[in-house]
Protein backbone atom coordinates (compact mmCIF):
# COMPACT_ATOMS: atom_id res chain seq x y z
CA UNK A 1 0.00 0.00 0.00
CA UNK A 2 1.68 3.09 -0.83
CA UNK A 3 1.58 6.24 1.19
CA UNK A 4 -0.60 9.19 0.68
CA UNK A 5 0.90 12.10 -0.87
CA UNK A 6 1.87 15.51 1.43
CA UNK A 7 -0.60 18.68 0.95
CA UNK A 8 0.15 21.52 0.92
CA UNK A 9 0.05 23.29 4.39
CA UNK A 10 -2.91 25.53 5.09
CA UNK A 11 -1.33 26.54 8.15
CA UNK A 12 2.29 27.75 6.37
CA UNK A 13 -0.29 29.17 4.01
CA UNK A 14 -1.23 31.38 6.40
CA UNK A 15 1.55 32.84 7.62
CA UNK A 16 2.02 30.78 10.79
CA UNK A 17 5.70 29.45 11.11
CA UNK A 18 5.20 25.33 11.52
CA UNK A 19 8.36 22.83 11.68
CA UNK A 20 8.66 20.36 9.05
CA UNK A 21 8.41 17.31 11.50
CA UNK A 22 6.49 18.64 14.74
CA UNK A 23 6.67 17.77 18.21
CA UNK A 24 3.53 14.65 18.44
CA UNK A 25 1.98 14.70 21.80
CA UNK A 26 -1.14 12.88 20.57
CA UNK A 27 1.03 9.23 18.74
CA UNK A 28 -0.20 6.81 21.10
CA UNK A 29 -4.21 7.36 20.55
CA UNK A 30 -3.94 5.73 17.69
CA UNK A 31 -2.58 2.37 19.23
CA UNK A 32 -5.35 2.47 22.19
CA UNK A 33 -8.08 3.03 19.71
CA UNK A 34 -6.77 0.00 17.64
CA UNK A 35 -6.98 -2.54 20.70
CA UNK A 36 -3.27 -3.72 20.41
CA UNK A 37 -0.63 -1.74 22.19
CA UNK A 38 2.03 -0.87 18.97
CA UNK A 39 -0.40 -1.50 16.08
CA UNK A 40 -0.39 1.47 14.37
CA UNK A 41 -3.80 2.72 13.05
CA UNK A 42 -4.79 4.01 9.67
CA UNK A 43 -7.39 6.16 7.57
CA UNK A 44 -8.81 7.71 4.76
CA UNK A 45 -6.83 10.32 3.24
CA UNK A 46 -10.30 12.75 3.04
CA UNK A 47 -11.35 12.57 6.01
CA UNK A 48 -7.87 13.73 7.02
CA UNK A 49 -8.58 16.41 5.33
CA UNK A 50 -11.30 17.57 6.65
CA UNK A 51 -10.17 17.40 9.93
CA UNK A 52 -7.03 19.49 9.25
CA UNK A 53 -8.84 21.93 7.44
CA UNK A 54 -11.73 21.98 9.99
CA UNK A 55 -8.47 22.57 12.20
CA UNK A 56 -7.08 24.98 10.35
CA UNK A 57 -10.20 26.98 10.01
CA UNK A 58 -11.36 26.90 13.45
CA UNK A 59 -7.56 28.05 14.85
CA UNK A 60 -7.34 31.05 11.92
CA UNK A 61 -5.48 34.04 14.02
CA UNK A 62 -5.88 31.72 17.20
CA UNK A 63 -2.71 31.09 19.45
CA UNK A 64 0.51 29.32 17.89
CA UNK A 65 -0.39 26.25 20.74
CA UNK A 66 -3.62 25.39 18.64
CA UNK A 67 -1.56 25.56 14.98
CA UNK A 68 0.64 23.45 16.35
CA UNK A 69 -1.74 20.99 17.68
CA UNK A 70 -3.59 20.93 14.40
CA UNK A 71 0.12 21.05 12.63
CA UNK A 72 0.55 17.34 14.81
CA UNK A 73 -2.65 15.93 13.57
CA UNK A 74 -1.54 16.69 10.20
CA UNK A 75 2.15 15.07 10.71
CA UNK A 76 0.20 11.80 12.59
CA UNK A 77 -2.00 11.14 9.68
CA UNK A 78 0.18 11.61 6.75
CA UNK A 79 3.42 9.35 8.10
CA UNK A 80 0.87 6.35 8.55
CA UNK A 81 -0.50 4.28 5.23
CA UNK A 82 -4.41 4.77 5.44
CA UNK A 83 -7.33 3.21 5.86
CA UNK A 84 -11.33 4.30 7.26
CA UNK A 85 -11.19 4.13 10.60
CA UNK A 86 -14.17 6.49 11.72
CA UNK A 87 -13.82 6.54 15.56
CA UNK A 88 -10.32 8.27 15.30
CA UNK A 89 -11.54 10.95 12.89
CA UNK A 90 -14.25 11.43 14.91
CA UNK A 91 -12.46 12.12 18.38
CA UNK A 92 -10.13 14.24 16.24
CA UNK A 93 -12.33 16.53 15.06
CA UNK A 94 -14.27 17.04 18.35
CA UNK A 95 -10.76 17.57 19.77
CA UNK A 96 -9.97 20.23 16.89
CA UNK A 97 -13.30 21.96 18.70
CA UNK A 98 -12.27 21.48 21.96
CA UNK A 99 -8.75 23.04 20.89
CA UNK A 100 -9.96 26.28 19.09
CA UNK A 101 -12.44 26.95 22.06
CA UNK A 102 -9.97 26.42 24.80
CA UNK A 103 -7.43 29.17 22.85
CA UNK A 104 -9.78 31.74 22.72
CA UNK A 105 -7.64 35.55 23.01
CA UNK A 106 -8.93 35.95 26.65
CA UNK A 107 -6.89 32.85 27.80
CA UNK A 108 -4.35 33.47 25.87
CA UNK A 109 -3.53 37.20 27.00
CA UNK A 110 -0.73 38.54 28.78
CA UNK A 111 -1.47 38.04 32.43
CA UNK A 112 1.42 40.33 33.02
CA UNK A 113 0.22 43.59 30.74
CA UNK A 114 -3.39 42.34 32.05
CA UNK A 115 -2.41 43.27 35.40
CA UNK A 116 -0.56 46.56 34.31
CA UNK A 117 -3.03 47.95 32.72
CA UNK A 118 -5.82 46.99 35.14
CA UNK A 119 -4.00 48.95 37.48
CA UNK A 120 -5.95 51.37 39.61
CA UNK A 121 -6.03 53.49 42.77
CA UNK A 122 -8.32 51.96 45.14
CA UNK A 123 -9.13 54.31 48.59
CA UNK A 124 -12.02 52.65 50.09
CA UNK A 125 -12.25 49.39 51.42
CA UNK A 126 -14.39 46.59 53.33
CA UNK A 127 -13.77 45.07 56.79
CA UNK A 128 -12.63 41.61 55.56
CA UNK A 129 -8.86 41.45 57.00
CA UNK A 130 -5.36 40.08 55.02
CA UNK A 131 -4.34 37.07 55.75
CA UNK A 132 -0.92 36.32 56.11
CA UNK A 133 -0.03 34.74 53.04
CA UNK A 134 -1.56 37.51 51.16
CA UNK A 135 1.05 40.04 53.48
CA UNK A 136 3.52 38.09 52.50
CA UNK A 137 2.99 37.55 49.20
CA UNK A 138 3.07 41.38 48.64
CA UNK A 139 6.02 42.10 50.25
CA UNK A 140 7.75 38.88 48.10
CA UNK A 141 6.82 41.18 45.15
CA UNK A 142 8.04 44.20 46.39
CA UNK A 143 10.97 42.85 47.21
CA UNK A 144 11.78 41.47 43.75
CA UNK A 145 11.86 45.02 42.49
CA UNK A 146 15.71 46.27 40.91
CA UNK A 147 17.76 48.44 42.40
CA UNK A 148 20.64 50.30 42.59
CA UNK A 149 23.99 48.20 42.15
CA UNK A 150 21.59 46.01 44.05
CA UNK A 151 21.53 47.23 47.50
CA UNK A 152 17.90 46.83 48.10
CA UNK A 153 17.64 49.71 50.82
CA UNK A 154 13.95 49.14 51.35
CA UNK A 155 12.59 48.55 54.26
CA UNK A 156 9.01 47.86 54.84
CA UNK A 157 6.39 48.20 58.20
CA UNK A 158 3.46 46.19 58.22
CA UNK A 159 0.67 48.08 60.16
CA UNK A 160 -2.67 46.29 60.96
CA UNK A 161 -3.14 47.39 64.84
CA UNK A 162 -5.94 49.88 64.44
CA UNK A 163 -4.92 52.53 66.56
CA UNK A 164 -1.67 52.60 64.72
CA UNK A 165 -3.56 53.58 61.73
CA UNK A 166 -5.77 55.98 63.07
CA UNK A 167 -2.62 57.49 64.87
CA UNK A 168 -1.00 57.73 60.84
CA UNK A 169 -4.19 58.95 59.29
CA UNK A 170 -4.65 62.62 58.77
CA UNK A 171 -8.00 64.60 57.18
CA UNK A 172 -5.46 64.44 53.26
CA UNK A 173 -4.39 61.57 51.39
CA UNK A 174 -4.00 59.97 54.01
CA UNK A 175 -7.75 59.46 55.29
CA UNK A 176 -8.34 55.87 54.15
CA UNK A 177 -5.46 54.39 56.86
CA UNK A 178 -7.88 53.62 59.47
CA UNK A 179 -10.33 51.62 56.60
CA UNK A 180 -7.71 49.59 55.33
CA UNK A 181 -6.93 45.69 56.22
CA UNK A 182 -3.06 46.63 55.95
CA UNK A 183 -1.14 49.61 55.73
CA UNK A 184 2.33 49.15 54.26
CA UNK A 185 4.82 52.01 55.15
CA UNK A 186 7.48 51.63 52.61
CA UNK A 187 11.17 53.34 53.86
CA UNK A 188 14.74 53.43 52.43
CA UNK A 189 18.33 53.84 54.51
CA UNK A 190 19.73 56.75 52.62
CA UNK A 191 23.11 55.41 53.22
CA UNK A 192 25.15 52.37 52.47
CA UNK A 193 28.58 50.51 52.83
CA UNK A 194 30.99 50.37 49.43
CA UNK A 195 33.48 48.48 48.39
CA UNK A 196 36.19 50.12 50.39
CA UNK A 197 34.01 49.91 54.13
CA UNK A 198 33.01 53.84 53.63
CA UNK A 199 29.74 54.45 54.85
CA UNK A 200 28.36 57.33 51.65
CA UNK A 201 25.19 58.25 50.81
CA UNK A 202 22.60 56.24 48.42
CA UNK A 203 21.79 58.57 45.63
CA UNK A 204 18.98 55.65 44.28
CA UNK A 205 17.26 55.35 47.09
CA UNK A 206 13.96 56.82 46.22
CA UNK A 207 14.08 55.14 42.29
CA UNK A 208 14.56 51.60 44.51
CA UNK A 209 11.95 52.13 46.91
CA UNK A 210 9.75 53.62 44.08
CA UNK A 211 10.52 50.16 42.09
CA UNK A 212 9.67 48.29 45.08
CA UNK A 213 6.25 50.07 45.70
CA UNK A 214 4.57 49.80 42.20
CA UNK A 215 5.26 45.61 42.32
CA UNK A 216 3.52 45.83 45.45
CA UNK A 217 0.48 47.52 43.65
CA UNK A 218 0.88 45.41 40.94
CA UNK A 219 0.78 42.12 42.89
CA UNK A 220 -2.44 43.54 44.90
CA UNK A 221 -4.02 44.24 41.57
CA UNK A 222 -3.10 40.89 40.56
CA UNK A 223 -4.59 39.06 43.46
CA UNK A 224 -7.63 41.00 43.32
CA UNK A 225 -6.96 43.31 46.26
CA UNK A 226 -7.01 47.29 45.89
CA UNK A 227 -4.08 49.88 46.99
CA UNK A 228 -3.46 53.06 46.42
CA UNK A 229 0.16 54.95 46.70
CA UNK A 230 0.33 58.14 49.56
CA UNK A 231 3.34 59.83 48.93
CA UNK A 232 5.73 60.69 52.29
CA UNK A 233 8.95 61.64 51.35
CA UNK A 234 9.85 64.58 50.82
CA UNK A 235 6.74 66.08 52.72
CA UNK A 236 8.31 67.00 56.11
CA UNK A 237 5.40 66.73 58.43
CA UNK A 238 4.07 63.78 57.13
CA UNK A 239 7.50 62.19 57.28
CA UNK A 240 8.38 63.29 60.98
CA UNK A 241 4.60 61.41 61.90
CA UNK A 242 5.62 58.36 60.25
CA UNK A 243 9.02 58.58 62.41
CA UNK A 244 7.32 59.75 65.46
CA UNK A 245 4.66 56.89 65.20
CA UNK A 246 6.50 54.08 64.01
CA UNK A 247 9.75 54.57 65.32
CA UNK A 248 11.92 54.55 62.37
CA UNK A 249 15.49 54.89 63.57
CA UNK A 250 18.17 57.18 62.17
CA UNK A 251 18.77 56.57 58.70
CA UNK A 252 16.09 55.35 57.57
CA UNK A 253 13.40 57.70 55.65
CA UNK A 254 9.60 56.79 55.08
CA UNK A 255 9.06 57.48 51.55
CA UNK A 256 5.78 56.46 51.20
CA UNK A 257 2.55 54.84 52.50
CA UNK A 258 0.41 52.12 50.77
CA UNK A 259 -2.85 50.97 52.02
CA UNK A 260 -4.08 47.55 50.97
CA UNK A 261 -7.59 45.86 51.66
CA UNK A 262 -10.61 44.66 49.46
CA UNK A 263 -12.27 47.00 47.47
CA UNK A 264 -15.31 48.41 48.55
CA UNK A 265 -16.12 50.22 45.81
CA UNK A 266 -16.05 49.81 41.29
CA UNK A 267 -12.97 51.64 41.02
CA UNK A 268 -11.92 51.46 36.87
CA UNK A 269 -8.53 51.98 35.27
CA UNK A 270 -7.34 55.02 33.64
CA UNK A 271 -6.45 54.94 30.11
CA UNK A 272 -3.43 56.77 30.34
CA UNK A 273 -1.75 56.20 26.88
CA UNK A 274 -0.73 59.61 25.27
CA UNK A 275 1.37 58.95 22.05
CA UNK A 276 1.88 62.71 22.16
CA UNK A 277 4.07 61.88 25.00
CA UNK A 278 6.62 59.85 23.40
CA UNK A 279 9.57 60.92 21.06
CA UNK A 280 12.19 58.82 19.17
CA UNK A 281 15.56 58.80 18.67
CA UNK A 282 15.34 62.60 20.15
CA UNK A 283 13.20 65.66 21.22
């Protein structure tokens, strides 16, 4: 029995880059379908063809995954001799379905630009409390921010005691402490040690803790908790509270203040993109 002849492929055809000899993670259905482990399985050459083109139609502009799944069925049914075996062709094309349903552009987005630009400030909140895997998970991210020749002069205070907040919160920006679950007081030592054992200022301070502060808005966002960011530093009065409240030792500046809870409210993103903004190569 000779072997079918190669068609052309619709999903080359369409612009969609597609190895010559895929990677098969579907080779062994044939052999459990069959009844005998290692008995390869054959089928009519159009009824390949419609499943690759019902493939190729339902993945058009879908996620590379899906091409490449379709791109496998293709590969499994052309390096076999053929013969009708319905059942195959059958679970095939439902799987084609399946495939082209399960890539759909939501579930294939960018969780990471998702999160970016679903960004918002977030200033009132319900009672429900943190837990402490959500604190912690926050302060991971912050943590993970860049900085500076990597000196990672954050610090962070985790205030939940009530009074504390009330103590922080003035009748400004700063009115929502007392509602939140978790207010996060993010400070920077302004100095550190060098190479030589000189203790010298830390010009990057502020750009670090400023790194530090948006992941932890981003990770809130992302685990469906609101923030918003109070600035501190360089406001003096707001700056010698934090120190007087907290305690912050010598050295060590508050530079700002982020409270964290569940939202109470629909707060919606901005849309913030201003190509008027933006120059190339120079002014």
């Amino acid at each position: 029995m000779c072997e079918a002849p190669r068609r052309a492929n619709p999903v080359a055809a369409c612009g969609c880059a597609a190895e010559s000899r895929p990677n098969l993670f579907i080779p062994r259905i044939p052999c459990i379908l069959s009844g005998k482990q290692g008995q390869q399985v054959h089928f009519d050459r159009d009824t390949v063809h419609a499943v690759r083109d019902l493939g190729t139609a339902c993945t058009l502009k879908r996620h590379q995954s899906t091409y490449q799944y379709f791109e496998n069925i293709h590969y499994l049914c052309f390096n076999y001799h053929y013969m009708k075996h319905p059942l195959l062709i059958l679970l095939l094309a439902l799987s084609a379905i399946f495939a082209s349903c399960n890539n759909s552009p939501e579930q294939t987005e960018n969780s990471t630009l998702a999160t970016i630009m679903s960004r918002k400030s977030v200033r009132s909140y319900t009672e429900q409390k943190l837990t402490d895997a959500q604190i912690e998970t926050l302060l991971k991210a912050a943590m993970a921010a860049p900085s500076g020749i990597n000196i990672q002069p954050w610090r962070f205070i985790v205030v939940t005691d009530q009074s504390t907040k009330e103590a922080l919160q003035s009748d400004g920006p700063q009115r929502m402490y007392s509602q939140c679950a978790a207010l996060f007081v993010i400070c920077g030592e302004t100095d550190f040690i060098n190479r030589n054992g000189d203790k010298v200022p830390n010009g990057n301070w502020t750009a670090d803790c400023a790194a530090a502060t948006e992941n932890l808005l981003l990770a809130a966002e992302s685990i469906g908790l609101g923030a918003v960011w109070t600035a501190c530093y360089p406001y003096e009065s707001r700056m010698n509270k934090a120190i007087e409240v907290l305690g912050i030792p010598e050295g060590v500046t508050p530079y700002c203040l982020v409270p964290v809870g569940y939202p109470a409210g629909d707060e919606q993103p901005k849309d913030k993109w201003k190509p008027e903004n933006i120059h190339y190569n120079r002014w």
